[in-house]
PDB file of N, CA and C in Angstrom:
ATOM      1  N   UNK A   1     -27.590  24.232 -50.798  1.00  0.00           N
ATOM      2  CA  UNK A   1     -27.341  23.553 -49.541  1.00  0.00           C
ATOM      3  C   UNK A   1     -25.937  23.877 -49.022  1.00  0.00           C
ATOM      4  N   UNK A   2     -26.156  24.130 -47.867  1.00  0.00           N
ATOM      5  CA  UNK A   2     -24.798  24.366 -47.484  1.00  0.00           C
ATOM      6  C   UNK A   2     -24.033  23.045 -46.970  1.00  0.00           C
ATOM      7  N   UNK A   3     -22.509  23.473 -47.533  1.00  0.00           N
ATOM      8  CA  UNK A   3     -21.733  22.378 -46.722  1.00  0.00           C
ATOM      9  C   UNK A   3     -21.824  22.119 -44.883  1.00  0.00           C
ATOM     10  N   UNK A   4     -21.711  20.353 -44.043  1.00  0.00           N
ATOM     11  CA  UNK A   4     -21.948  20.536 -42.944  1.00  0.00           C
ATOM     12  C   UNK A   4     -20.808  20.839 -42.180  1.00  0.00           C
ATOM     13  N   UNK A   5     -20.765  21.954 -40.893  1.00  0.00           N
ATOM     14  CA  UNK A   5     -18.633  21.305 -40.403  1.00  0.00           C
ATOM     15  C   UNK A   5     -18.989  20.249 -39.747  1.00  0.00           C
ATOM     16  N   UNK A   6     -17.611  19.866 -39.756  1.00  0.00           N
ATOM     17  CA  UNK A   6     -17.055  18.844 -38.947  1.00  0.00           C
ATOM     18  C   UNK A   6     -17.977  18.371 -37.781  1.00  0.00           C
ATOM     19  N   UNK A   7     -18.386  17.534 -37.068  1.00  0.00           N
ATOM     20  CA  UNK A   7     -18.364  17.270 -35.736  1.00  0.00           C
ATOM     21  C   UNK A   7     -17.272  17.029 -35.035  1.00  0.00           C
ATOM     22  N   UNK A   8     -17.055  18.188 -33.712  1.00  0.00           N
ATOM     23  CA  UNK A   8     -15.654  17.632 -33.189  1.00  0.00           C
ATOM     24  C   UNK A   8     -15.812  16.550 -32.489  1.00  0.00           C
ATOM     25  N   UNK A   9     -14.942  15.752 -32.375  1.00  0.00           N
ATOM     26  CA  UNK A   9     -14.482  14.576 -31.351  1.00  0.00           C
ATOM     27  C   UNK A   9     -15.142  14.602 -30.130  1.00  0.00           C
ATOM     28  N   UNK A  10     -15.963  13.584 -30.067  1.00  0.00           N
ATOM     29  CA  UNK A  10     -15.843  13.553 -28.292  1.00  0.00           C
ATOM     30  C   UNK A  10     -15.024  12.973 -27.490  1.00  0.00           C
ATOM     31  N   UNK A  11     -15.091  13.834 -26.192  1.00  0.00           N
ATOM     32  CA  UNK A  11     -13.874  13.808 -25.541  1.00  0.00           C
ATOM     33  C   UNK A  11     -13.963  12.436 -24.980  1.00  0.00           C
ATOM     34  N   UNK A  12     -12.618  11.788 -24.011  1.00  0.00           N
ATOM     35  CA  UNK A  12     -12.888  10.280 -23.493  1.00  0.00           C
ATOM     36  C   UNK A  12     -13.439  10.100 -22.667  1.00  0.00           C
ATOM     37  N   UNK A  13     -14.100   9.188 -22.236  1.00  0.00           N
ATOM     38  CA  UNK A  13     -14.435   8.688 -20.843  1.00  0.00           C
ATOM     39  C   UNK A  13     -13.686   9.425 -19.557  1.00  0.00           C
ATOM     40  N   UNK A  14     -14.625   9.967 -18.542  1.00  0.00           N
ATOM     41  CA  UNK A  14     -13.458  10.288 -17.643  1.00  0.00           C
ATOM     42  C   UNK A  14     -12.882   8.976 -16.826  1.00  0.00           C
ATOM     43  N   UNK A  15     -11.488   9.605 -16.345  1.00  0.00           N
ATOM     44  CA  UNK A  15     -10.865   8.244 -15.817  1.00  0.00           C
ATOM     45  C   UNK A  15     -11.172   7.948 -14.475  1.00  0.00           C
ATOM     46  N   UNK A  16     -11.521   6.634 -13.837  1.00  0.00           N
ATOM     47  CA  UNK A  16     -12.175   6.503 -12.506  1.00  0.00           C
ATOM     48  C   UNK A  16     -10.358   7.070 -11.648  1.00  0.00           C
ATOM     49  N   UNK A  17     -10.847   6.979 -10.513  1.00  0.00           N
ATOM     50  CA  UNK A  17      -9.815   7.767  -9.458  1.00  0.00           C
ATOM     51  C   UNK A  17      -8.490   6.796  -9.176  1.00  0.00           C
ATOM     52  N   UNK A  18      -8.417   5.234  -9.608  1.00  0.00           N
ATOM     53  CA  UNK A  18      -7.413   4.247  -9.919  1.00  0.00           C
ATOM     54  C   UNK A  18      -6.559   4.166 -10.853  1.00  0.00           C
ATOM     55  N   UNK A  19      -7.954   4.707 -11.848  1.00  0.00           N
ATOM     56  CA  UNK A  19      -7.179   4.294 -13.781  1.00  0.00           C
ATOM     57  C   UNK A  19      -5.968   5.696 -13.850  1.00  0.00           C
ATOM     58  N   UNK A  20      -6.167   6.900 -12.909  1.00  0.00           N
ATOM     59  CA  UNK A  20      -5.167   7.707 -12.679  1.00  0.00           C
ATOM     60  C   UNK A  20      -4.065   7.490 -13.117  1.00  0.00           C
ATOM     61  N   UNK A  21      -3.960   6.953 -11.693  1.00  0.00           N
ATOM     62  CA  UNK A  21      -2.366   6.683 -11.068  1.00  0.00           C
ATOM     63  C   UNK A  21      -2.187   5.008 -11.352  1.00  0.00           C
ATOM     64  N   UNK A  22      -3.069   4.167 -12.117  1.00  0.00           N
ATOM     65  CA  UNK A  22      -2.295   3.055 -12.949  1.00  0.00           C
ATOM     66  C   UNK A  22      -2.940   2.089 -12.260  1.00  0.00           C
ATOM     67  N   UNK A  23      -3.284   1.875 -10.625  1.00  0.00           N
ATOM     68  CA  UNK A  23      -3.906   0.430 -10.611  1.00  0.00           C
ATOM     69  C   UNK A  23      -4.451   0.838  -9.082  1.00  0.00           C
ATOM     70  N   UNK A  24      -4.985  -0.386  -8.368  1.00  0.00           N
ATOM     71  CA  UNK A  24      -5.641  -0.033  -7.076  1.00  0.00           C
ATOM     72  C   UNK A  24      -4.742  -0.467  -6.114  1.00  0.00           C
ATOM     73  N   UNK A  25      -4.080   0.379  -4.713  1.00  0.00           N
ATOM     74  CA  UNK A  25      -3.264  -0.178  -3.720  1.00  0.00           C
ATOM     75  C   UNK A  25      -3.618  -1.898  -3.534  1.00  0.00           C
ATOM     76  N   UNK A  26      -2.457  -2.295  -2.894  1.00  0.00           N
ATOM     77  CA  UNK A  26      -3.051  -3.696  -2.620  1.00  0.00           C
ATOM     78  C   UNK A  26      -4.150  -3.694  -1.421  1.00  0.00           C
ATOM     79  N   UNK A  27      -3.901  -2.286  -0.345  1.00  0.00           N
ATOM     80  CA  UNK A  27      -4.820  -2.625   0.909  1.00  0.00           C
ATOM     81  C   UNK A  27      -6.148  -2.351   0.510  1.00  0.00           C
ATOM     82  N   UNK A  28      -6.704  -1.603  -0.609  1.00  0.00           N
ATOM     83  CA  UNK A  28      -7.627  -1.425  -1.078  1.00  0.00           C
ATOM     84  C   UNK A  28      -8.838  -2.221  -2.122  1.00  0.00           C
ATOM     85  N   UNK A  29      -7.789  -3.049  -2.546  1.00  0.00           N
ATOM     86  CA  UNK A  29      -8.422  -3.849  -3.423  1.00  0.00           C
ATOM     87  C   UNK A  29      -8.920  -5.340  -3.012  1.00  0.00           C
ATOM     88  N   UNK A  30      -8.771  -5.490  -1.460  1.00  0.00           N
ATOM     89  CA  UNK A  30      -9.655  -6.426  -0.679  1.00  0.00           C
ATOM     90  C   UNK A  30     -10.961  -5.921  -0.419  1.00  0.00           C
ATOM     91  N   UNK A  31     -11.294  -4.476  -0.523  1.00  0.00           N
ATOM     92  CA  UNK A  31     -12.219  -3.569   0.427  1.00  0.00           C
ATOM     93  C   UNK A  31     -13.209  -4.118  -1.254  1.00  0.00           C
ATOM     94  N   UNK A  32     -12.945  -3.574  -2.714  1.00  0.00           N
ATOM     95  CA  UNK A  32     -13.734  -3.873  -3.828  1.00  0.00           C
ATOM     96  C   UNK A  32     -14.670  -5.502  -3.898  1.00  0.00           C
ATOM     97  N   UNK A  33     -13.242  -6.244  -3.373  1.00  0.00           N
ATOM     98  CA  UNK A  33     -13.985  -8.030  -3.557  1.00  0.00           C
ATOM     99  C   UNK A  33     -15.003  -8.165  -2.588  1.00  0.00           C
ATOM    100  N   UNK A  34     -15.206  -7.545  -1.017  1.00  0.00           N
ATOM    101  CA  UNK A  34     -16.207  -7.343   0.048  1.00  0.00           C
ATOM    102  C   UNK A  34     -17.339  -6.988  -0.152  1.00  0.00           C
ATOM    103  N   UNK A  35     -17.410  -5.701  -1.361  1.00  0.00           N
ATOM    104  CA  UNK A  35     -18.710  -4.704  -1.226  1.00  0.00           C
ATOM    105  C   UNK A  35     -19.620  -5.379  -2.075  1.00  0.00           C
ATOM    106  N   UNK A  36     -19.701  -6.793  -3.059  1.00  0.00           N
ATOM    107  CA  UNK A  36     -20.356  -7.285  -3.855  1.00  0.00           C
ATOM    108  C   UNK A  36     -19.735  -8.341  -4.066  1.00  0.00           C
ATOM    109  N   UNK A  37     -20.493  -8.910  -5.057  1.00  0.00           N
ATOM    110  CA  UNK A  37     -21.762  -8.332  -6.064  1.00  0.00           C
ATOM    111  C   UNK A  37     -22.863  -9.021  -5.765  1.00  0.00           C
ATOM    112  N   UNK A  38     -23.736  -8.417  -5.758  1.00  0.00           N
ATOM    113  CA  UNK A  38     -25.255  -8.929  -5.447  1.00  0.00           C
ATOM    114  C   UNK A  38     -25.743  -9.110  -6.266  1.00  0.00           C
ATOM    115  N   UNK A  39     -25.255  -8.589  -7.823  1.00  0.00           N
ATOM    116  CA  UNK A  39     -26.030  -9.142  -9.053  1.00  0.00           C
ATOM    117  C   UNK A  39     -25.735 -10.427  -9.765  1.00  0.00           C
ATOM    118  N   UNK A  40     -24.695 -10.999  -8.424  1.00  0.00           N
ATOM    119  CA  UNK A  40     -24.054 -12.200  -9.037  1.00  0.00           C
ATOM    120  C   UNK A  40     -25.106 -13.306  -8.290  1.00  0.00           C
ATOM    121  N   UNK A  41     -26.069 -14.108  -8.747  1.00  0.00           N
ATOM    122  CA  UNK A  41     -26.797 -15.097  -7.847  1.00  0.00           C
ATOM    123  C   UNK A  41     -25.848 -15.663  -6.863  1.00  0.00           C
ATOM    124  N   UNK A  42     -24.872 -16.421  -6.814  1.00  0.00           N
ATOM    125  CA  UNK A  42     -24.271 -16.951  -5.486  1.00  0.00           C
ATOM    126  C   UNK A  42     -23.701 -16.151  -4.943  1.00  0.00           C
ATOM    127  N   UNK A  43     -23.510 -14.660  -4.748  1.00  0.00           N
ATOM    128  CA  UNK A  43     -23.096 -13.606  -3.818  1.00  0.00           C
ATOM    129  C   UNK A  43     -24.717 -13.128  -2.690  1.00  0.00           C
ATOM    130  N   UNK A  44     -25.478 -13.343  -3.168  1.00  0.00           N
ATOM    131  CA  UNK A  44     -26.984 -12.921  -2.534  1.00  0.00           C
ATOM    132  C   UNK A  44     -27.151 -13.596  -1.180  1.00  0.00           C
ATOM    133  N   UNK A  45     -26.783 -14.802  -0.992  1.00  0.00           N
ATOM    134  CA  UNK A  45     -26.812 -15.207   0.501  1.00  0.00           C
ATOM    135  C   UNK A  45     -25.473 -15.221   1.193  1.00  0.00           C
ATOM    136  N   UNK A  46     -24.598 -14.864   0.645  1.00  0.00           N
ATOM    137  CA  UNK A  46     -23.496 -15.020   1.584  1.00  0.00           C
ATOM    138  C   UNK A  46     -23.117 -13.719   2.097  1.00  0.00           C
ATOM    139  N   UNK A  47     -22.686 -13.787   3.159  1.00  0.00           N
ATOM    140  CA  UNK A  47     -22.812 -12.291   4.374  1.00  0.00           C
ATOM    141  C   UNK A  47     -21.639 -12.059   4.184  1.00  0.00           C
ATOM    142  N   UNK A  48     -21.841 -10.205   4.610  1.00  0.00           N
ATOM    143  CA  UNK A  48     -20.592  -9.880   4.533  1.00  0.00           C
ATOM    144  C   UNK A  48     -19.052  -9.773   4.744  1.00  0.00           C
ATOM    145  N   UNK A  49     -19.224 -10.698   6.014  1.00  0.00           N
ATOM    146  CA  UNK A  49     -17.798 -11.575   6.815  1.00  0.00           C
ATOM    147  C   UNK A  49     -17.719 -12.299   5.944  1.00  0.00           C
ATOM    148  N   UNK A  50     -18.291 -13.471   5.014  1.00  0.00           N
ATOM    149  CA  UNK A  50     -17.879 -14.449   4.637  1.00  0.00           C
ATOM    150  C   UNK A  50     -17.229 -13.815   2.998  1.00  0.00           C
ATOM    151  N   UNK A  51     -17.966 -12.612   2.671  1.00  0.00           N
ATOM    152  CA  UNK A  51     -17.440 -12.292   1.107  1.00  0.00           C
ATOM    153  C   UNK A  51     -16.519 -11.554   1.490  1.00  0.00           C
ATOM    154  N   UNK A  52     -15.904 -11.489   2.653  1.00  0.00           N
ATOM    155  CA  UNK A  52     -14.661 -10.589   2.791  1.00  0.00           C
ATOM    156  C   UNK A  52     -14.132 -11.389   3.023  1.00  0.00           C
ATOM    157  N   UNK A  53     -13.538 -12.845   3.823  1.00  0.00           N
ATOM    158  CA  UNK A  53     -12.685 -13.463   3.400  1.00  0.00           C
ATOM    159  C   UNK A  53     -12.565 -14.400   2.100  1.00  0.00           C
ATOM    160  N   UNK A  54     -13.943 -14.729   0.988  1.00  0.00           N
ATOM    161  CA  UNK A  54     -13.126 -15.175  -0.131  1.00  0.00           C
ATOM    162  C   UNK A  54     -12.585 -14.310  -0.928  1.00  0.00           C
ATOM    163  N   UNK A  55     -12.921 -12.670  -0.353  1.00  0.00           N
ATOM    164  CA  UNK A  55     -11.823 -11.698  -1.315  1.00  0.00           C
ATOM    165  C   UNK A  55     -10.380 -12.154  -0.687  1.00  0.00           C
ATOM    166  N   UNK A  56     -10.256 -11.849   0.380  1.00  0.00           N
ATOM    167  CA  UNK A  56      -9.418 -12.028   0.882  1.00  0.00           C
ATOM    168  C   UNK A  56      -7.942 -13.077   0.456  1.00  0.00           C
ATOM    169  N   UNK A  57      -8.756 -14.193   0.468  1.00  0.00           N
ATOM    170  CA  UNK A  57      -8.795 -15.661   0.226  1.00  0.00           C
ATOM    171  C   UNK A  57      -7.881 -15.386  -1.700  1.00  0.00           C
ATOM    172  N   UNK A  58      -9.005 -15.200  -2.257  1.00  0.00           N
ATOM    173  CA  UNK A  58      -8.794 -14.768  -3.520  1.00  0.00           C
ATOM    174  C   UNK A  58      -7.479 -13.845  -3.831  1.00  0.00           C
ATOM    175  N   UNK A  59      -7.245 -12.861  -3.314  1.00  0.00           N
ATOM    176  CA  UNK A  59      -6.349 -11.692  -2.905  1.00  0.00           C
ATOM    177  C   UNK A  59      -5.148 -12.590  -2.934  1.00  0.00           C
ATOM    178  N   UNK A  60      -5.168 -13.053  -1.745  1.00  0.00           N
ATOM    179  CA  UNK A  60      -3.596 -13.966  -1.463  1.00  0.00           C
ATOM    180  C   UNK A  60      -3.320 -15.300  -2.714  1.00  0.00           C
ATOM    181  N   UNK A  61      -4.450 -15.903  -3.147  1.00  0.00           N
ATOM    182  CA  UNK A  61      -3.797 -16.756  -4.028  1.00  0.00           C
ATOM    183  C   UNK A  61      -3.231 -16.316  -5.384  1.00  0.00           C
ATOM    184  N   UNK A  62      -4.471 -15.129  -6.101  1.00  0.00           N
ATOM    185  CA  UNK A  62      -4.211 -14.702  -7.163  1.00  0.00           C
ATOM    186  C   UNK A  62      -3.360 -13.509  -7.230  1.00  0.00           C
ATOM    187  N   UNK A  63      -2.544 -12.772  -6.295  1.00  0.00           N
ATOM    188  CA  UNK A  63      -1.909 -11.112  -6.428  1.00  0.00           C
ATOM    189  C   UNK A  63      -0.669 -11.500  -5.183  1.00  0.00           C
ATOM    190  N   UNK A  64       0.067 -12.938  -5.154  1.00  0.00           N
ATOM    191  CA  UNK A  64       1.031 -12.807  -3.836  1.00  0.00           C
ATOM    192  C   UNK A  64       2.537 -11.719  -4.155  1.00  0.00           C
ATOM    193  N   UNK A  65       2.041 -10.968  -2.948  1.00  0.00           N
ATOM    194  CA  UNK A  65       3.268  -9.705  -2.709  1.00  0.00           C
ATOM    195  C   UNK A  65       4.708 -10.134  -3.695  1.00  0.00           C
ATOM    196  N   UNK A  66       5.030 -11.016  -3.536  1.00  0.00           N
ATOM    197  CA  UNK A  66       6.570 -11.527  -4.502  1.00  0.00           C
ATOM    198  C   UNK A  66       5.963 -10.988  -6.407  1.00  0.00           C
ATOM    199  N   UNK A  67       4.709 -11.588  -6.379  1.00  0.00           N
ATOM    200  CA  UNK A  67       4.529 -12.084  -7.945  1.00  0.00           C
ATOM    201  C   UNK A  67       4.293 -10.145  -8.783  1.00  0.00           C
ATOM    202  N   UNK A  68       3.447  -9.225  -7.435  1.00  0.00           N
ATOM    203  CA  UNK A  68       2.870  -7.984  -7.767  1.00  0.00           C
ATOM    204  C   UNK A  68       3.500  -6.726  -7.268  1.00  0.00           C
ATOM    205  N   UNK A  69       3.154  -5.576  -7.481  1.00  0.00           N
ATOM    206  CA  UNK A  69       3.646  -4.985  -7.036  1.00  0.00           C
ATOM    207  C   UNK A  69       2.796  -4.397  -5.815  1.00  0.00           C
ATOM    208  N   UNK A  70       3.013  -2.724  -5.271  1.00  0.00           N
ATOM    209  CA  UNK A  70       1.861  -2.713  -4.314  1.00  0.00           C
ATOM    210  C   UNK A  70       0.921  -2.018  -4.942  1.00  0.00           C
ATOM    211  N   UNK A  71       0.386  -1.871  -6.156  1.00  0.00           N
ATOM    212  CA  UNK A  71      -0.591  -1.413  -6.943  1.00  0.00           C
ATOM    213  C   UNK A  71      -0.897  -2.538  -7.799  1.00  0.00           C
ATOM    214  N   UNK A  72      -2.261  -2.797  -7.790  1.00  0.00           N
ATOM    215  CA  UNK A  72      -2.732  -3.999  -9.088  1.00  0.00           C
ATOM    216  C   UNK A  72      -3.549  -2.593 -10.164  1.00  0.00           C
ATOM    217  N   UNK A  73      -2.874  -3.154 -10.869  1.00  0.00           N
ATOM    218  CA  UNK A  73      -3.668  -2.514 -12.474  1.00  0.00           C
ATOM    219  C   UNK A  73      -4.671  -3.326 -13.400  1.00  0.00           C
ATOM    220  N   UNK A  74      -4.855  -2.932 -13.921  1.00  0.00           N
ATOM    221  CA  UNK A  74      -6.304  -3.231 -14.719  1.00  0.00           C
ATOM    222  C   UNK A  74      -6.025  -4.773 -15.268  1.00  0.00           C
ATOM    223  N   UNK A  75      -4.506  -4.529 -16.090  1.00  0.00           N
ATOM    224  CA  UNK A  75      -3.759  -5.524 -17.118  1.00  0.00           C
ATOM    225  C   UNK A  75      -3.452  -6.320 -16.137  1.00  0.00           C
ATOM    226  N   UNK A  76      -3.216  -6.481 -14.849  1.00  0.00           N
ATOM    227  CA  UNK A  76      -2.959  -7.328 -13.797  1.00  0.00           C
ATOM    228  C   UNK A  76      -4.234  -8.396 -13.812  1.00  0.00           C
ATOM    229  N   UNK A  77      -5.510  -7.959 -13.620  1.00  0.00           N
ATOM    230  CA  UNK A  77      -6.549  -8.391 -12.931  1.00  0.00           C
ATOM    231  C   UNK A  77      -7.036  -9.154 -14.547  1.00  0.00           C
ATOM    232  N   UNK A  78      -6.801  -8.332 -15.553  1.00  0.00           N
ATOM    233  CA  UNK A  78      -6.911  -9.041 -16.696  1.00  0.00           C
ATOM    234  C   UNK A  78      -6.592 -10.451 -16.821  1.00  0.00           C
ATOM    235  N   UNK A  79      -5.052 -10.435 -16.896  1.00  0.00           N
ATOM    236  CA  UNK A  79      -4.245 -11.633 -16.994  1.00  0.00           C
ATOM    237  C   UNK A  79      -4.456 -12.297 -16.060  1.00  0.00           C
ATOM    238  N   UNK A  80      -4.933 -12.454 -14.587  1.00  0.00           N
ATOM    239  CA  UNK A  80      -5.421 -13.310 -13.476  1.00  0.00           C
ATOM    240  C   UNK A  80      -6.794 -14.000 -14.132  1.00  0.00           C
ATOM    241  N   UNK A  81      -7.704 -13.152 -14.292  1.00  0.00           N
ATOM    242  CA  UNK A  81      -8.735 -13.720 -15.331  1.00  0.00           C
ATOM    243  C   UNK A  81      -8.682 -14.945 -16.234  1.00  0.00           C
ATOM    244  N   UNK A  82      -7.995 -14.543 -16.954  1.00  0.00           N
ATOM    245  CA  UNK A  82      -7.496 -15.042 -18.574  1.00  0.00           C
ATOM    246  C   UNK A  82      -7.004 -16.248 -17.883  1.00  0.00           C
ATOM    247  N   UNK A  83      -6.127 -16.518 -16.595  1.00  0.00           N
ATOM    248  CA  UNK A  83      -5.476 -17.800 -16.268  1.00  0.00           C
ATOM    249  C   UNK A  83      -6.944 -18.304 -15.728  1.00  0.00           C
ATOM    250  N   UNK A  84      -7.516 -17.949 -14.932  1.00  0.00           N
ATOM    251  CA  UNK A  84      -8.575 -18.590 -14.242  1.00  0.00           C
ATOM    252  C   UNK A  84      -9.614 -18.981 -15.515  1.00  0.00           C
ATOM    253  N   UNK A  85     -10.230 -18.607 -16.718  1.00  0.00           N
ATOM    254  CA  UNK A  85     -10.765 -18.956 -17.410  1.00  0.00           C
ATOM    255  C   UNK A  85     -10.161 -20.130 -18.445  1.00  0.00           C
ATOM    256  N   UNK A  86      -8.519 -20.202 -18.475  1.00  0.00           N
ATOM    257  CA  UNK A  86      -7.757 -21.347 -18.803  1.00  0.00           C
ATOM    258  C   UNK A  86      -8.019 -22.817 -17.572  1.00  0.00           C
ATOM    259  N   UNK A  87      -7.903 -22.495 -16.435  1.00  0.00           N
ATOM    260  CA  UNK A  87      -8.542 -23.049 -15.267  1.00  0.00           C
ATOM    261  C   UNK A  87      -9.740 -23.734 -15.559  1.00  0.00           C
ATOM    262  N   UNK A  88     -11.042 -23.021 -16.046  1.00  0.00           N
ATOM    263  CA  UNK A  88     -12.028 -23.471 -16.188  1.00  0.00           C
ATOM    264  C   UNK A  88     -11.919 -24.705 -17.523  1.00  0.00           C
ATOM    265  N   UNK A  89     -11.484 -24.491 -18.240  1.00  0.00           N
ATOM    266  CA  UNK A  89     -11.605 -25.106 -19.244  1.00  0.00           C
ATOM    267  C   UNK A  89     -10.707 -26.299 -19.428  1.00  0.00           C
ATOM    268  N   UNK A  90     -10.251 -26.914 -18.553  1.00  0.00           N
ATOM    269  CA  UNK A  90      -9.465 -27.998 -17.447  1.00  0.00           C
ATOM    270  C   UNK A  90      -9.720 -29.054 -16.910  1.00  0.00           C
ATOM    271  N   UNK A  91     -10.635 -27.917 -15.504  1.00  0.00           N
ATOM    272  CA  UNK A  91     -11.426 -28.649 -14.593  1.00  0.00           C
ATOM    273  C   UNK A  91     -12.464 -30.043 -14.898  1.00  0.00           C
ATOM    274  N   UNK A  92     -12.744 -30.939 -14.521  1.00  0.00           N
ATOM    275  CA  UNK A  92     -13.565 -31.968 -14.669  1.00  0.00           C
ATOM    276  C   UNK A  92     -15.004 -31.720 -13.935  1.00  0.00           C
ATOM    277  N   UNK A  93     -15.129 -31.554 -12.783  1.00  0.00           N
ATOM    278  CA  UNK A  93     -15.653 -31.449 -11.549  1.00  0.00           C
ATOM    279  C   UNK A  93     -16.382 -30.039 -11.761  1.00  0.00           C
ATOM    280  N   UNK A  94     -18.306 -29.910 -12.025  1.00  0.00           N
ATOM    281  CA  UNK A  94     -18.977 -28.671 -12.127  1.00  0.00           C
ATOM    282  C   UNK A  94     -18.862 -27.988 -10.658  1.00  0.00           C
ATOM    283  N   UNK A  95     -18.464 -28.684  -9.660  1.00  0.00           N
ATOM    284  CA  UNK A  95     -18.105 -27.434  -8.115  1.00  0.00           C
ATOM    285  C   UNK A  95     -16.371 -26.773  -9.092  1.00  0.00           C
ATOM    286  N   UNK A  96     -16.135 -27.417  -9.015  1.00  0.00           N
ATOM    287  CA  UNK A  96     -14.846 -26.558  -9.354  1.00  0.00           C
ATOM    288  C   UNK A  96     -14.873 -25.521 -10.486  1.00  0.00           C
ATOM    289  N   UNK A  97     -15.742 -25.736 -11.749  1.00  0.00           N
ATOM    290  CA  UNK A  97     -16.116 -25.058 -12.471  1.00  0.00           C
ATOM    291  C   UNK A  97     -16.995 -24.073 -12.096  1.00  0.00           C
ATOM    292  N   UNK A  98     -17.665 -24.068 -10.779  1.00  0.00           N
ATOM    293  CA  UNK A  98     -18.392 -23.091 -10.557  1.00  0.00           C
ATOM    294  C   UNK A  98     -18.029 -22.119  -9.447  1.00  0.00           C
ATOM    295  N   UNK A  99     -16.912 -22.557  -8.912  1.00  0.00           N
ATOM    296  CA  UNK A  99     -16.080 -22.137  -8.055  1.00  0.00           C
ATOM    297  C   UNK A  99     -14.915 -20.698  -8.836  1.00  0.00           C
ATOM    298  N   UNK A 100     -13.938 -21.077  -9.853  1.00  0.00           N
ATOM    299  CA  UNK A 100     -13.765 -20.587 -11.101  1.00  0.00           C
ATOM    300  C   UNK A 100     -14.315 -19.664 -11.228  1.00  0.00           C
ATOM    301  N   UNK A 101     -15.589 -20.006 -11.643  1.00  0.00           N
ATOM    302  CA  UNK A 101     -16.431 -18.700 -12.348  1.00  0.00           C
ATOM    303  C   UNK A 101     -17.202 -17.812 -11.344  1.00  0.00           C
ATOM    304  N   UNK A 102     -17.050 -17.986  -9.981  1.00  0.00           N
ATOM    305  CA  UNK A 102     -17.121 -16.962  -9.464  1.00  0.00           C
ATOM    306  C   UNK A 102     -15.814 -16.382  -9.112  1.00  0.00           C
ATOM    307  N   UNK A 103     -14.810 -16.960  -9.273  1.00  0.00           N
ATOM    308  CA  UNK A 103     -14.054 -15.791  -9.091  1.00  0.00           C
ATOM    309  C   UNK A 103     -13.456 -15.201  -9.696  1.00  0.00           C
ATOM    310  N   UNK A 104     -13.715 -15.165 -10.824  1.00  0.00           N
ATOM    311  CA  UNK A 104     -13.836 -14.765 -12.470  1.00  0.00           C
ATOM    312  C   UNK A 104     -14.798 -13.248 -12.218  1.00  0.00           C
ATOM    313  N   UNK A 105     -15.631 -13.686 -12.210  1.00  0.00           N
ATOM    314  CA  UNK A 105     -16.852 -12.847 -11.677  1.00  0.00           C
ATOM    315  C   UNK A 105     -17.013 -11.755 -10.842  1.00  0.00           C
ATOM    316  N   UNK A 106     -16.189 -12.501  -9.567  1.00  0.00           N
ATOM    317  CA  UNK A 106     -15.986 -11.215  -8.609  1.00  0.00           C
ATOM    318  C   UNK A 106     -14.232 -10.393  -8.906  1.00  0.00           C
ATOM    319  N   UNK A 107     -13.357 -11.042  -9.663  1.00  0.00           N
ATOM    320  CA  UNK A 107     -12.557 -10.080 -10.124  1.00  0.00           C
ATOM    321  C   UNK A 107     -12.730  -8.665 -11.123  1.00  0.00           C
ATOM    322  N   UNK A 108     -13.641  -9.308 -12.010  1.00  0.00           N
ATOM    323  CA  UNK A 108     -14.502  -8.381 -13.226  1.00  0.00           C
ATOM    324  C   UNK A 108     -14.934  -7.307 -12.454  1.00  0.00           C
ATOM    325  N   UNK A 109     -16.001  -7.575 -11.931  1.00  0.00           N
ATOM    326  CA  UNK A 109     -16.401  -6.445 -10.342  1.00  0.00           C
ATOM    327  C   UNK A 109     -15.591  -5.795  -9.966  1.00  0.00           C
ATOM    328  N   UNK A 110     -14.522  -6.396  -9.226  1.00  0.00           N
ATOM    329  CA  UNK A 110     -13.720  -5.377  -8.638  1.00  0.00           C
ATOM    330  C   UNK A 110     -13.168  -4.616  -9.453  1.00  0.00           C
ATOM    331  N   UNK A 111     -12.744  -4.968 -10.438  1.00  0.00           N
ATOM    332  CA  UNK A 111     -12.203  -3.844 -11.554  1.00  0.00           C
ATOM    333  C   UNK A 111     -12.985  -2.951 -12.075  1.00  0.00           C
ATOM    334  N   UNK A 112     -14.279  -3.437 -11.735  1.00  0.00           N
ATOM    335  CA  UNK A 112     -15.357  -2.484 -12.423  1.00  0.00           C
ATOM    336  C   UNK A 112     -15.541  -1.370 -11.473  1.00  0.00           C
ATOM    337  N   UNK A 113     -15.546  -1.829 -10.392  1.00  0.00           N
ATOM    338  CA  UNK A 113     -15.633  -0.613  -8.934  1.00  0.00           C
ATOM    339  C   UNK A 113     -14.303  -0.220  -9.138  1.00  0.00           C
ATOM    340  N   UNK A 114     -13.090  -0.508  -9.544  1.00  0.00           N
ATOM    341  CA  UNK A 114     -12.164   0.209  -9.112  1.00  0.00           C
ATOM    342  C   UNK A 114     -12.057   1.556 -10.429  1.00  0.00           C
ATOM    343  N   UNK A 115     -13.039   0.975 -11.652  1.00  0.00           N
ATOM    344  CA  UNK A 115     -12.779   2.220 -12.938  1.00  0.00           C
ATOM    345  C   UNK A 115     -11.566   2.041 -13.610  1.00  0.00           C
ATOM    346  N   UNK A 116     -10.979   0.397 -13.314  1.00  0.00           N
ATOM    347  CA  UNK A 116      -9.894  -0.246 -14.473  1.00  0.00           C
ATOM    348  C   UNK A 116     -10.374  -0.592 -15.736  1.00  0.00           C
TER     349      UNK A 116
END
């Protein structure tokens, strides 16, 4: 029997067109919270004016210009998360808990469209 070689390494994931250059502009990363998610049940009836301002909405409370820079990165949207899921686990009130977890939800998304 012969000895087997090696298998070489496979190579990494390629990097989406954000994970590049480190994170997504700020004017861009309102356009990700707009385009979805439809696989989220409470995104399915709400139109597309209205899911562009709770990105929006979302945008300004969780990423304000002082706190970020003008690129959000992956580890950014992470740690916004991580506070909002500290948030959840707080709250009294299941609207507020469900409020939370969508925007938990639609941050995950956007990072997922952006290839963070």
């Amino acid at each position: 029997m012969q000895p087997q070689k090696p298998s070489k390494p496979t190579p990494p994931p390629p990097k989406g067109p954000y994970e590049k250059r480190g994170g997504i502009p700020r004017e861009k990363f309102s356009r990700f919270l707009k385009q979805g998610p439809f696989s989220i049940p409470w995104s399915r009836g709400v139109g597309f004016k209205q899911r562009g301002a709770l990105g929006e909405k979302l945008l300004k409370e969780r990423f304000p210009y002082q706190k970020y820079s003008l690129d959000i990165s992956g580890r950014e949207i992470d740690r916004e998360i991580k506070k909002l899921r500290e948030e959840k686990l707080r709250t009294k009130t299941q609207a507020e808990k469900n409020t939370l977890a969508q925007n938990m939800a639609r941050l995950e998304e956007a990072k997922k469209r952006a290839g963070l």
